[in-house]
Protein backbone atom coordinates (compact mmCIF):
# COMPACT_ATOMS: atom_id res chain seq x y z
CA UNK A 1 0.00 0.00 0.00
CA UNK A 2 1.46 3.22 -0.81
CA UNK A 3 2.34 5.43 1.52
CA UNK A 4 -0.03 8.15 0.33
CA UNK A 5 -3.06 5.84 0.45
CA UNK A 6 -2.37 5.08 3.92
CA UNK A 7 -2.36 8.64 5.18
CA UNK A 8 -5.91 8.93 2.85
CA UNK A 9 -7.63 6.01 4.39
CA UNK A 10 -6.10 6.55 8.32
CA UNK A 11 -5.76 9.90 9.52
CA UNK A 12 -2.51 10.93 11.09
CA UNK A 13 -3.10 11.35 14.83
CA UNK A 14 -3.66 14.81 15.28
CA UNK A 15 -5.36 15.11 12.33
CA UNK A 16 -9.02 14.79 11.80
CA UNK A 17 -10.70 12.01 13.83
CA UNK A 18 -12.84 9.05 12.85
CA UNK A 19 -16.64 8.83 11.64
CA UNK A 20 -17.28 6.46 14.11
CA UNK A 21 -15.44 8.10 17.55
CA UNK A 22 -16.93 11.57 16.20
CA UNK A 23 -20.31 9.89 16.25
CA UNK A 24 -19.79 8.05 19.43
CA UNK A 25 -19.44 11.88 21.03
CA UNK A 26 -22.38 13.15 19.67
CA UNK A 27 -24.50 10.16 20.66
CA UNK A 28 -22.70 10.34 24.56
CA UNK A 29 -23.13 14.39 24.68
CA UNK A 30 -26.90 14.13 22.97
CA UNK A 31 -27.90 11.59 25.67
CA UNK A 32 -26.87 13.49 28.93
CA UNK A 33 -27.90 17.14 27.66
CA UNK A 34 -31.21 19.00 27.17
CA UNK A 35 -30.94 22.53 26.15
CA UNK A 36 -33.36 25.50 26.86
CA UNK A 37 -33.90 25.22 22.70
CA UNK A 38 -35.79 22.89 20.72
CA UNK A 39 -34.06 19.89 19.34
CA UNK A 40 -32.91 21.42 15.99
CA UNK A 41 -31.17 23.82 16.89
CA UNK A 42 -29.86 21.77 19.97
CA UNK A 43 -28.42 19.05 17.44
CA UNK A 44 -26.59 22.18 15.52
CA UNK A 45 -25.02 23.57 19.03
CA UNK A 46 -23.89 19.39 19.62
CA UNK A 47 -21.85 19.13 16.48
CA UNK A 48 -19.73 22.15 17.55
CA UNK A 49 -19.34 20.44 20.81
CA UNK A 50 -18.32 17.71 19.38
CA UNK A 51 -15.39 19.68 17.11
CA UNK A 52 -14.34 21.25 20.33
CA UNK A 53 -14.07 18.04 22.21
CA UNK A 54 -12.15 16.43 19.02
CA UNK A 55 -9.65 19.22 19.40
CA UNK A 56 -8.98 19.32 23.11
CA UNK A 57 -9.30 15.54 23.51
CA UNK A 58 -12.45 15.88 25.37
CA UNK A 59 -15.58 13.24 26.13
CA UNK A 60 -15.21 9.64 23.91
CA UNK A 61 -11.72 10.68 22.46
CA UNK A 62 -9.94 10.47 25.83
CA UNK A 63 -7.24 12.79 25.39
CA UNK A 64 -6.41 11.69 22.02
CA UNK A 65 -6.64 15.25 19.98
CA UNK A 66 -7.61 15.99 16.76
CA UNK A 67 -7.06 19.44 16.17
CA UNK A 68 -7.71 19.32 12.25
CA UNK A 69 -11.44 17.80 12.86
CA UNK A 70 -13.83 20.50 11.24
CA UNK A 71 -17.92 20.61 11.46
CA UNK A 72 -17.84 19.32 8.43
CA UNK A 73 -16.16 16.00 9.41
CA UNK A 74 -18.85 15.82 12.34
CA UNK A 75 -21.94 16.64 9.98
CA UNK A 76 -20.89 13.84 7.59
CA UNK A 77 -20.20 11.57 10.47
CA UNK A 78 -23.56 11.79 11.38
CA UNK A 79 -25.09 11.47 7.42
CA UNK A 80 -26.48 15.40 7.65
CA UNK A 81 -25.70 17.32 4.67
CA UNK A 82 -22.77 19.93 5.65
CA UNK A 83 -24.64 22.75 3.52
CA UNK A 84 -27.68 21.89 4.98
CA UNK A 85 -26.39 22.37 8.47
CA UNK A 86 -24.49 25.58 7.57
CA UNK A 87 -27.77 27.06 6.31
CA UNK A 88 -29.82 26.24 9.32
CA UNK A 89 -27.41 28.11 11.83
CA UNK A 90 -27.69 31.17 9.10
CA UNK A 91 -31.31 31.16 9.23
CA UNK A 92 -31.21 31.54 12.78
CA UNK A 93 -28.88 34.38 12.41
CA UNK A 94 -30.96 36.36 9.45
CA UNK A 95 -33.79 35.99 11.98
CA UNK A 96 -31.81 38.18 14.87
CA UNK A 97 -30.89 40.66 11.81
CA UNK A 98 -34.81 40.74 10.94
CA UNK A 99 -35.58 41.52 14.10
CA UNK A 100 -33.23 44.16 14.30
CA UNK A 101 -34.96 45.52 11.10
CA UNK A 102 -38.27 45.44 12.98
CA UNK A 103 -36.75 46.87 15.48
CA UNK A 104 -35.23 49.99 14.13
CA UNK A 105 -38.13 50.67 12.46
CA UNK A 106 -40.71 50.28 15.95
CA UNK A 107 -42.59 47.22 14.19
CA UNK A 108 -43.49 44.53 16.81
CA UNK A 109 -40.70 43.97 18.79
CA UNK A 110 -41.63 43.35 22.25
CA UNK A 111 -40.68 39.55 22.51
CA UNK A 112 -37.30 38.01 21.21
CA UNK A 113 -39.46 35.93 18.66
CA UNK A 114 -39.19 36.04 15.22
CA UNK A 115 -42.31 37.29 12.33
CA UNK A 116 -43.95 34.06 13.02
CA UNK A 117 -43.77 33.91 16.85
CA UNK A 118 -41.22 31.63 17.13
CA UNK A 119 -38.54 32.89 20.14
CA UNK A 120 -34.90 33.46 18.52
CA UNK A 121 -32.42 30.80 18.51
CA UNK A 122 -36.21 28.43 19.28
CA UNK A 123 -35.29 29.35 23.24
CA UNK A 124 -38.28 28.89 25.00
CA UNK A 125 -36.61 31.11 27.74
CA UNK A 126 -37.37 34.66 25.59
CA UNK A 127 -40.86 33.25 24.14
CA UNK A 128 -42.85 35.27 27.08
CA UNK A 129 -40.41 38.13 27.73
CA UNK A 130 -41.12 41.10 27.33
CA UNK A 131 -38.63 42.90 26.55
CA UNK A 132 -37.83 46.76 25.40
CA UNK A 133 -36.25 47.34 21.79
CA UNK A 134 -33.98 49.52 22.15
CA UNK A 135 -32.62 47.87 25.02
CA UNK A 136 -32.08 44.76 23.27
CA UNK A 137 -30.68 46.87 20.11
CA UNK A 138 -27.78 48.42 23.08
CA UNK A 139 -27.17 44.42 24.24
CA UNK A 140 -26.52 43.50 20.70
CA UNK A 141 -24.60 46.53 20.08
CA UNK A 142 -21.92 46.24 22.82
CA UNK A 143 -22.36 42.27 22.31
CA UNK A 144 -21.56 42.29 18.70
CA UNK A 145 -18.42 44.79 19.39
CA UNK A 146 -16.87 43.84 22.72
CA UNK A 147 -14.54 40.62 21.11
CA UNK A 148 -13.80 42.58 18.22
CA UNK A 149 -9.49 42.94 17.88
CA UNK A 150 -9.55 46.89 17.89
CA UNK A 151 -11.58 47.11 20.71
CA UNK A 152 -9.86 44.52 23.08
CA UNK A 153 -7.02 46.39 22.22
CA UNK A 154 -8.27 50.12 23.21
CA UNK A 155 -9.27 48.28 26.71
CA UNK A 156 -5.70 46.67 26.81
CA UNK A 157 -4.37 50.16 26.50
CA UNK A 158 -7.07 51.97 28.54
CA UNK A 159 -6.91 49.55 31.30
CA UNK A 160 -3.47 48.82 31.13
CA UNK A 161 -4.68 44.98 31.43
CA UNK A 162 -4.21 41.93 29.06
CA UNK A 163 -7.00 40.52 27.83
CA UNK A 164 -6.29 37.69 24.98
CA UNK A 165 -7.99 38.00 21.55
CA UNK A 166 -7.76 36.52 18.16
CA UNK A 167 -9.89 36.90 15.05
CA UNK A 168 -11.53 34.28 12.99
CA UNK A 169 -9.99 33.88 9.32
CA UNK A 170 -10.53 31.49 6.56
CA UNK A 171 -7.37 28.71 6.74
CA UNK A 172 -6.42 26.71 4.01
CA UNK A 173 -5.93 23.42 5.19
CA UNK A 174 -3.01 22.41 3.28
CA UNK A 175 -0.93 25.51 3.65
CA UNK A 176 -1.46 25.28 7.64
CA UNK A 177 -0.01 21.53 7.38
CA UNK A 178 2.65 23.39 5.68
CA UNK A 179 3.57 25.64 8.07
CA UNK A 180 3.88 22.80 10.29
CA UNK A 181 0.59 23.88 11.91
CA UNK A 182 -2.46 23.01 13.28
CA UNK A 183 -6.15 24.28 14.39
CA UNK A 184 -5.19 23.66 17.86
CA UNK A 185 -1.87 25.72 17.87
CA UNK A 186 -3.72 28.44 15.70
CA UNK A 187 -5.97 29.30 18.46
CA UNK A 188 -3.86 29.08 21.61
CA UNK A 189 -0.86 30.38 20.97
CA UNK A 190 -0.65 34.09 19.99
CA UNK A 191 0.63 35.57 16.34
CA UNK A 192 0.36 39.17 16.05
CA UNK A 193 3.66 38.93 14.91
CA UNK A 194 2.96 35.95 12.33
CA UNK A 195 -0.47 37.72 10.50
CA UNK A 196 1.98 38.81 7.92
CA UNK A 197 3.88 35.54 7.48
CA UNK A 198 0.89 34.11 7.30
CA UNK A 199 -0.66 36.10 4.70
CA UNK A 200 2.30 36.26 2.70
CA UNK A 201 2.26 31.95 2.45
CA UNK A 202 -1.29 32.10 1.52
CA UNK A 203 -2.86 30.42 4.66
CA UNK A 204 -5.66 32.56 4.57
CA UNK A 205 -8.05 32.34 1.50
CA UNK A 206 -10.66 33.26 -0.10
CA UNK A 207 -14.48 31.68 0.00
CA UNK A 208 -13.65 28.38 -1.36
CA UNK A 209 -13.45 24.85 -1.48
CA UNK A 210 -13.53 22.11 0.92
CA UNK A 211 -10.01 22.11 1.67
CA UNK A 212 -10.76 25.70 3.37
CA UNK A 213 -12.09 26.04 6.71
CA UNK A 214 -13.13 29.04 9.39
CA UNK A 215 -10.85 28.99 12.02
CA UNK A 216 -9.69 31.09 15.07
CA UNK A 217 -6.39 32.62 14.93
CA UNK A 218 -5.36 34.10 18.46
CA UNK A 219 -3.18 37.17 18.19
CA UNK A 220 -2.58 38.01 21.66
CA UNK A 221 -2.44 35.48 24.49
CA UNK A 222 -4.09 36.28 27.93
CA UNK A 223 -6.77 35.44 30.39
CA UNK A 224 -10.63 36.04 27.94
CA UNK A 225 -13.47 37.21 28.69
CA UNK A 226 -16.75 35.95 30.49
CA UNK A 227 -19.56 35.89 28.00
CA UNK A 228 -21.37 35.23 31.18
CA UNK A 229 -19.99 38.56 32.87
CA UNK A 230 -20.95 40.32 29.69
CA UNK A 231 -24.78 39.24 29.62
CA UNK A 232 -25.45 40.06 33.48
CA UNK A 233 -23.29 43.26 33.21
CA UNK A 234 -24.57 45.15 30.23
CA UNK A 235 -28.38 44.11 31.94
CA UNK A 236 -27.20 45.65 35.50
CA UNK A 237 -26.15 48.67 33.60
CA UNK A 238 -28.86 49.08 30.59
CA UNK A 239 -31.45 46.85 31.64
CA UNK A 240 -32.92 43.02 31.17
CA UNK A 241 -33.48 43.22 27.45
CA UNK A 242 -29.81 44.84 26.88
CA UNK A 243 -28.73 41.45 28.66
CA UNK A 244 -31.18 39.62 26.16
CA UNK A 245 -29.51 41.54 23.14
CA UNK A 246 -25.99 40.52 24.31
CA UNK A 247 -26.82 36.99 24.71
CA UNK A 248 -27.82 37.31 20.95
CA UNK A 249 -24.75 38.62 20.11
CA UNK A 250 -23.03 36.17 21.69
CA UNK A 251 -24.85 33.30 20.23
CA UNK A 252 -24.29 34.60 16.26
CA UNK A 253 -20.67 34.92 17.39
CA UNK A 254 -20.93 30.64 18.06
CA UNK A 255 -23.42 30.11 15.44
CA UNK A 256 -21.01 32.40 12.65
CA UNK A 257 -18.55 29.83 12.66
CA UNK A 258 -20.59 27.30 10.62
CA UNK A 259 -22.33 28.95 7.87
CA UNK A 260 -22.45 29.33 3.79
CA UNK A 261 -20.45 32.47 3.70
CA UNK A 262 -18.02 33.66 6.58
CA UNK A 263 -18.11 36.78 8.06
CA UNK A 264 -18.03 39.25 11.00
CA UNK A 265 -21.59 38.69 11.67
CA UNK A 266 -21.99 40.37 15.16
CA UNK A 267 -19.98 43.32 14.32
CA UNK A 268 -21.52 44.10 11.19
CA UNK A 269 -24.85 43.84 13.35
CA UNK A 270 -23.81 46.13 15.79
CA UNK A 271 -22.39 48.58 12.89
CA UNK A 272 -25.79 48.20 11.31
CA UNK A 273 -27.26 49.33 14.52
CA UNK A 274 -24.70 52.45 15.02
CA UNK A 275 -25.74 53.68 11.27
CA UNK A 276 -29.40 52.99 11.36
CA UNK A 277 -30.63 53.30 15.03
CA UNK A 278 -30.40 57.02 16.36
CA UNK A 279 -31.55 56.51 19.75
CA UNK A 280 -28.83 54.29 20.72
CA UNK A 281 -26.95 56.58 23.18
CA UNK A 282 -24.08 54.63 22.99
CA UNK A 283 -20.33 54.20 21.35
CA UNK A 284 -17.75 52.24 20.96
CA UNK A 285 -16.03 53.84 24.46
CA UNK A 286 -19.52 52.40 26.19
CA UNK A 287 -17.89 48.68 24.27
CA UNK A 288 -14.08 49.00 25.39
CA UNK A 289 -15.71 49.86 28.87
CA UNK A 290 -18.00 46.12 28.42
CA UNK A 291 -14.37 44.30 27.24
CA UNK A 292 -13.13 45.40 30.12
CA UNK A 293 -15.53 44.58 32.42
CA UNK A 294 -15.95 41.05 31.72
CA UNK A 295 -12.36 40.01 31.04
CA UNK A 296 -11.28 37.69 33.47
CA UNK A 297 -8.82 39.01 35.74
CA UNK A 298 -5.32 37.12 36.00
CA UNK A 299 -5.87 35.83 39.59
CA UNK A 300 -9.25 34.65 38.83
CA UNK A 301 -8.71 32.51 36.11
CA UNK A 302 -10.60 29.00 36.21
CA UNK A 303 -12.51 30.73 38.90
CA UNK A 304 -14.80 32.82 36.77
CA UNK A 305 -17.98 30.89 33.83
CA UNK A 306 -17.38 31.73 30.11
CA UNK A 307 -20.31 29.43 29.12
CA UNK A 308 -20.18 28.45 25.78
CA UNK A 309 -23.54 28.66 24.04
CA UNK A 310 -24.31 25.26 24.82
CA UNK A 311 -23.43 25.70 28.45
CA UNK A 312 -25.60 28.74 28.37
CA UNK A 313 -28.52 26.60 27.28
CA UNK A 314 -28.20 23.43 28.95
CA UNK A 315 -30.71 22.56 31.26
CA UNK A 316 -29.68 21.96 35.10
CA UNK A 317 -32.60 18.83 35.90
CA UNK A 318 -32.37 19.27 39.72
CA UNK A 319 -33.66 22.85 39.24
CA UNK A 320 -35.31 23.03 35.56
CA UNK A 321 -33.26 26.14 35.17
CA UNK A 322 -30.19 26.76 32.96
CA UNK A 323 -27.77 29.36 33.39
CA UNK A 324 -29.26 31.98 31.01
CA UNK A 325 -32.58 31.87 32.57
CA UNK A 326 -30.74 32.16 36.19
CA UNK A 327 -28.93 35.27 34.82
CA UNK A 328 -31.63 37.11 33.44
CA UNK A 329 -33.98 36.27 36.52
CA UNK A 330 -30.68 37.74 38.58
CA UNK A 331 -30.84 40.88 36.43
CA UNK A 332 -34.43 41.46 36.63
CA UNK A 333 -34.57 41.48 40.85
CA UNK A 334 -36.57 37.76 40.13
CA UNK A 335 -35.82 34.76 41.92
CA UNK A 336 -33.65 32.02 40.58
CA UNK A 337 -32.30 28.63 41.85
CA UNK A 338 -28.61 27.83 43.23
CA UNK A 339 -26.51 26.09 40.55
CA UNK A 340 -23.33 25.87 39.47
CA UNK A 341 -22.39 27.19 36.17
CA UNK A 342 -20.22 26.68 33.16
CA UNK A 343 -18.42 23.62 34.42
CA UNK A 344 -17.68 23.96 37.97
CA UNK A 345 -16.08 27.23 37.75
CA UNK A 346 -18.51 28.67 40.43
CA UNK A 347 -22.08 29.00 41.93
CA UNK A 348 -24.24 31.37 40.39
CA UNK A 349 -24.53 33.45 43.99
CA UNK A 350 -20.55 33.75 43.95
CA UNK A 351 -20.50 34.69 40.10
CA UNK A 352 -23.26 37.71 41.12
CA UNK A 353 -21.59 38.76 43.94
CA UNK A 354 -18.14 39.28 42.10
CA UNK A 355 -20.14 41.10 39.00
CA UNK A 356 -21.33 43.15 41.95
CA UNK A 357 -18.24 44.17 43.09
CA UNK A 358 -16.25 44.37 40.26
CA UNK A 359 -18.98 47.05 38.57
CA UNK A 360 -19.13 48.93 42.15
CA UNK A 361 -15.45 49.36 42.23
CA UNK A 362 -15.43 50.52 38.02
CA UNK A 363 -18.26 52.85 38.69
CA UNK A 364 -16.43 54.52 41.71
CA UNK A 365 -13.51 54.90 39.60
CA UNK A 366 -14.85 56.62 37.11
CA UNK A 367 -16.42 59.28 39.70
């Protein structure tokens, strides 16, 4: 057998894993894990998980990674249709972006649902609540801008902190084997320094074919952000639908990474918003100030929930609550159950009592 057949037919390890493990994860994560969404979309969130666990060596693969496993490769491993898939998550985005249509121009807004009724993202959690426009238009808004590079930087500089960041780019697969490379290395280690190299060896393409993929490329390393921290602090500042509309944001930020055509989808939302709404009261100071706010702090790393959007969603059984429902019961003065969120970083009573503090001590600061 040659030798290039054999590398066809068995992946290297550390390439892209197996139909059948990459299966086995998505039948093991879909049987312990009901999310605050209806099944759909829930099976769309699931493949992700399943890439993520592929790359870190998570779940069925027990610590064997495969940092070169794509959607794609978990799609086809589970006989769905890759475009198909792609185009559901983009529906669910061009629903948020009709809404903020409707919006803008004071149609009926007053529920997180879409022209039918349906809630966004099919979360039964925004289906009743009421919620004020404009205030979710401000959520999405500093949502949609607070990862973005330039602005991390700004609160970097402002702050004189260090907050990691990266930018998503479209990778072609066989130049990053080139370089000797890998999705995993891409999007831990940092390469300000490298964008050029990169660009110069043609790693970053074009729309294109199969052999190109939408990955993360971290330019600065650092402690993140708390998407979690972000949702309960822009709704303790602007209100419970601002905390809605940054949930949003966050969610097209997950669901942007799997789609027909690649792009900037939050940010061009919350640029949309800037141009078209004019009672927005806001800027992109009012975003620097959010980054900086809900970036982890060195000596609380691992101590602090950056819930993915699954994580958000998933449902704790013991209280039928998951931890976007707790947080936006927490932001409206309701009251929620005691649970532990993300995975195991903390309770939900220590998380609010350090949001708490931390926007006491910013707001004194800036008397």
């Amino acid at each position: 057998m040659s030798h290039h057949n054999r590398h066809r037919k068995e992946p290297r390890l550390g390439g892209v894993a197996s139909r059948e493990l990459l299966k086995e994860d998505f039948a093991h994560i879909d049987a312990r894990t009901v999310l605050r969404c209806s099944y759909d979309v829930e099976q769309l969130l699931l493949i992700q998980s399943v890439e993520g666990h592929a790359h870190a060596g998570h779940g069925m693969f027990h610590g064997r990674t495969y940092p070169n496993t794509t959607q794609d490769d978990v799609s086809r491993a589970l006989r769905l249709d890759p475009q198909v898939v792609k185009a559901e998550r983009q529906e669910l985005i061009d629903e948020v972006k009709d809404y903020v249509t409707r919006a803008i121009e004071g149609r009926d807004a007053h529920t997180a649902c879409n022209e039918e009724g349906a809630p966004l993202l099919r979360c039964g959690a925004l289906r009743h609540l009421e919620v004020d426009p404009r205030g979710v238009l401000q959520g999405l808004y500093l949502g949609g801008l607070r990862d973005e590079a330039p602005i991390r930087d700004q609160a970097n500089r402002r702050y004189n902190v260090t907050i990691g960041f990266g930018k998503s780019y479209l990778v072609d697969q066989t130049v990053l084997e080139r370089l000797g490379l890998n999705g995993y290395t891409l999007a831990k280690e940092g390469h300000a320094h490298e964008i050029e190299r990169f660009e110069e060896a043609g790693l970053f393409a074009e729309n294109g074919d199969e052999n190109i993929a939408y990955m993360y490329v971290r330019h600065v390393v650092g402690p993140g952000a708390s998407d979690d921290a972000a949702i309960v602090m822009a709704g303790k500042r602007l209100g419970i639908s601002a905390a809605v509309g940054c949930f949003l944001a966050d969610a097209i930020d997950t669901l942007e990474k799997y789609v027909p055509e690649y792009s900037d989808q939050d940010a061009d939302i919350a640029d949309y918003i800037e141009q078209n709404f004019k009672h927005l009261e806001l800027s992109k100071e009012d975003a620097v100030d959010l980054a900086y706010l809900c970036a982890i702090p060195q000596d609380k790393q691992g101590e602090l929930p950056d819930s993915s959007l699954r994580h958000m969603l998933q449902i704790d059984r013991k209280h039928d609550q998951c931890a976007l429902e707790s947080h936006l019961a927490y932001v409206a003065g309701r009251p929620y159950s005691p649970m532990v969120l993300d995975q195991g970083e903390c309770t939900n009573f220590e998380f609010y009592e350090y949001v708490d503090d931390r926007l006491a001590g910013f707001d004194n600061g800036k008397k």
